[in-house]
Structure formats: C-alpha cells, structure tokens
Protein backbone atom coordinates (compact mmCIF):
# COMPACT_ATOMS: atom_id res chain seq x y z
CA UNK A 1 97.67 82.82 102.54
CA UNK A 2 96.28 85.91 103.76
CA UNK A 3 98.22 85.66 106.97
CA UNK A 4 101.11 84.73 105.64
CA UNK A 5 101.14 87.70 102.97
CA UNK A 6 99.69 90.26 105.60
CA UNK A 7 96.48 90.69 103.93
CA UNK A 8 93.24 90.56 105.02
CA UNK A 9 90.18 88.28 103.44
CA UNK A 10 88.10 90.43 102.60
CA UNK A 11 91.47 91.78 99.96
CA UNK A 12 91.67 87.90 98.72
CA UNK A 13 87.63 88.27 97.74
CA UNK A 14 87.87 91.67 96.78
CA UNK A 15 87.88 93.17 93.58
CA UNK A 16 91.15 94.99 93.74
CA UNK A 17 93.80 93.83 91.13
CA UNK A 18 97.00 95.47 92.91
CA UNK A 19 99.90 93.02 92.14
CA UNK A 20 100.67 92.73 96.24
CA UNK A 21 97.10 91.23 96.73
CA UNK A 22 96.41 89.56 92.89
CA UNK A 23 99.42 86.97 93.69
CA UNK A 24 98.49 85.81 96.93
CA UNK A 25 95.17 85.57 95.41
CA UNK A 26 96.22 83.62 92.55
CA UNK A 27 98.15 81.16 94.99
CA UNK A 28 95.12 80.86 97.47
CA UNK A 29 93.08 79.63 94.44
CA UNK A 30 95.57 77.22 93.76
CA UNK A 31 95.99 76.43 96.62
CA UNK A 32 91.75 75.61 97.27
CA UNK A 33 91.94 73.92 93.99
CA UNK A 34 95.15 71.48 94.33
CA UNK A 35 93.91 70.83 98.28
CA UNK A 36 90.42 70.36 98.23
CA UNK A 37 89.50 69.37 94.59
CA UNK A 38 87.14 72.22 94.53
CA UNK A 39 85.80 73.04 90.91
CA UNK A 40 86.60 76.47 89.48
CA UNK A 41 82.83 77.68 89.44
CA UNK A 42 83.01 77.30 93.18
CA UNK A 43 86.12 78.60 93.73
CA UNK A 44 85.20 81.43 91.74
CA UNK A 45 82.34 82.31 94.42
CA UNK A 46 84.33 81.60 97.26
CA UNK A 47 86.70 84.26 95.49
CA UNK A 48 84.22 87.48 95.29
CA UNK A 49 81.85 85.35 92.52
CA UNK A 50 84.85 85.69 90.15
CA UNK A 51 84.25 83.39 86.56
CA UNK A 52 85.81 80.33 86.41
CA UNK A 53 88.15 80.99 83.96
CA UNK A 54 89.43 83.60 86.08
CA UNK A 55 90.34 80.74 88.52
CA UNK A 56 91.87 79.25 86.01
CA UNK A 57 93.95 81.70 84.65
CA UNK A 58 94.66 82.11 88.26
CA UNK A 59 95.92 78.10 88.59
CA UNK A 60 98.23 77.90 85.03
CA UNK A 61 99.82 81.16 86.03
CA UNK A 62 100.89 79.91 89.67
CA UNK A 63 101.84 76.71 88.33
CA UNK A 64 103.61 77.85 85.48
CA UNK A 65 105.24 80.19 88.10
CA UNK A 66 106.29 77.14 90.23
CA UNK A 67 108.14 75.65 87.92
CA UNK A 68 110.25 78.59 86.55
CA UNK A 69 110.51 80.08 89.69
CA UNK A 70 112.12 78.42 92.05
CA UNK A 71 110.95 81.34 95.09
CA UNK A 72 107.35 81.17 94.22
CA UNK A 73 107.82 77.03 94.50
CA UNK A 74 108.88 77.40 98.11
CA UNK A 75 106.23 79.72 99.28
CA UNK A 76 103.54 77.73 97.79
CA UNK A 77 104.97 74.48 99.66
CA UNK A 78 105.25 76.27 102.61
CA UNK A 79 102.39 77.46 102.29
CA UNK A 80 100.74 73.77 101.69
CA UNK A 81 102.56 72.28 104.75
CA UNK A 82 101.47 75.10 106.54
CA UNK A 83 97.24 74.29 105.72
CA UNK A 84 98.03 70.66 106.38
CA UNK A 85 99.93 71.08 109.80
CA UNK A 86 97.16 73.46 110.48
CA UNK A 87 94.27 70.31 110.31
C-alpha cells in the first residue's frame, strides 16, 4: 500500500490524519484484516497503537467504499493480487 500510494511506513503508522495518507491507511488495515485474519487490537498496534475501533471504523468505511465505488474496488483488488503475487 505504501508503495503503491507513494508513501512511506512510517506515514501509514503515523499519527497524521491528512486525507492522502488516512485512505491508504484505511485500505492497508483492511487489507491486514481481510488477508491475514489479524484481530483489530493487533492491527491497531501494528498501526501506531491505534484503538481497535479505529481499525474498525477503518474496515466498514473501505468496504462500504468498495461497494459504492467502483475505483476504490479496483485499487483494493489490485492491491490484494499484488500482496499475493508478492508471496
């Protein structure tokens, strides 16, 4: 995600909530969620020891963005085939 938005990782953990680093955040969250099973407490300290419901919030908004937007769908499976052709 980072690489693909042109951020670093130290912006995805970061505490920063400018709108061109808080969406790839929200998708890498998903993303850790939907592809490793990872529970939101974790995710949360993966994420700069964000709460859990932040991670949450984080994974209804890009889903709820996936299905009404048919742009943020496409990056987000590109994005998955990306992490899985990258294993």
């Amino acid at each position: 995600v980072s690489d693909y938005y042109g951020t670093s990782m130290s912006e995805l953990t970061g505490a920063t909530r400018r709108r061109e680093i808080t969406v790839p955040r929200q998708i890498a969250m998903y993303l850790t969620r939907e592809m490793t099973g990872m529970s939101f407490p974790r995710i949360g300290e993966v994420f700069g020891g964000r709460d859990h419901t932040t991670v949450l919030h984080s994974c209804k908004t890009v889903e709820q963005n996936i299905r009404n937007n048919a742009t943020m769908k496409s990056v987000v499976e590109d994005l998955q085939r990306m992490v899985r052709n990258s294993q």
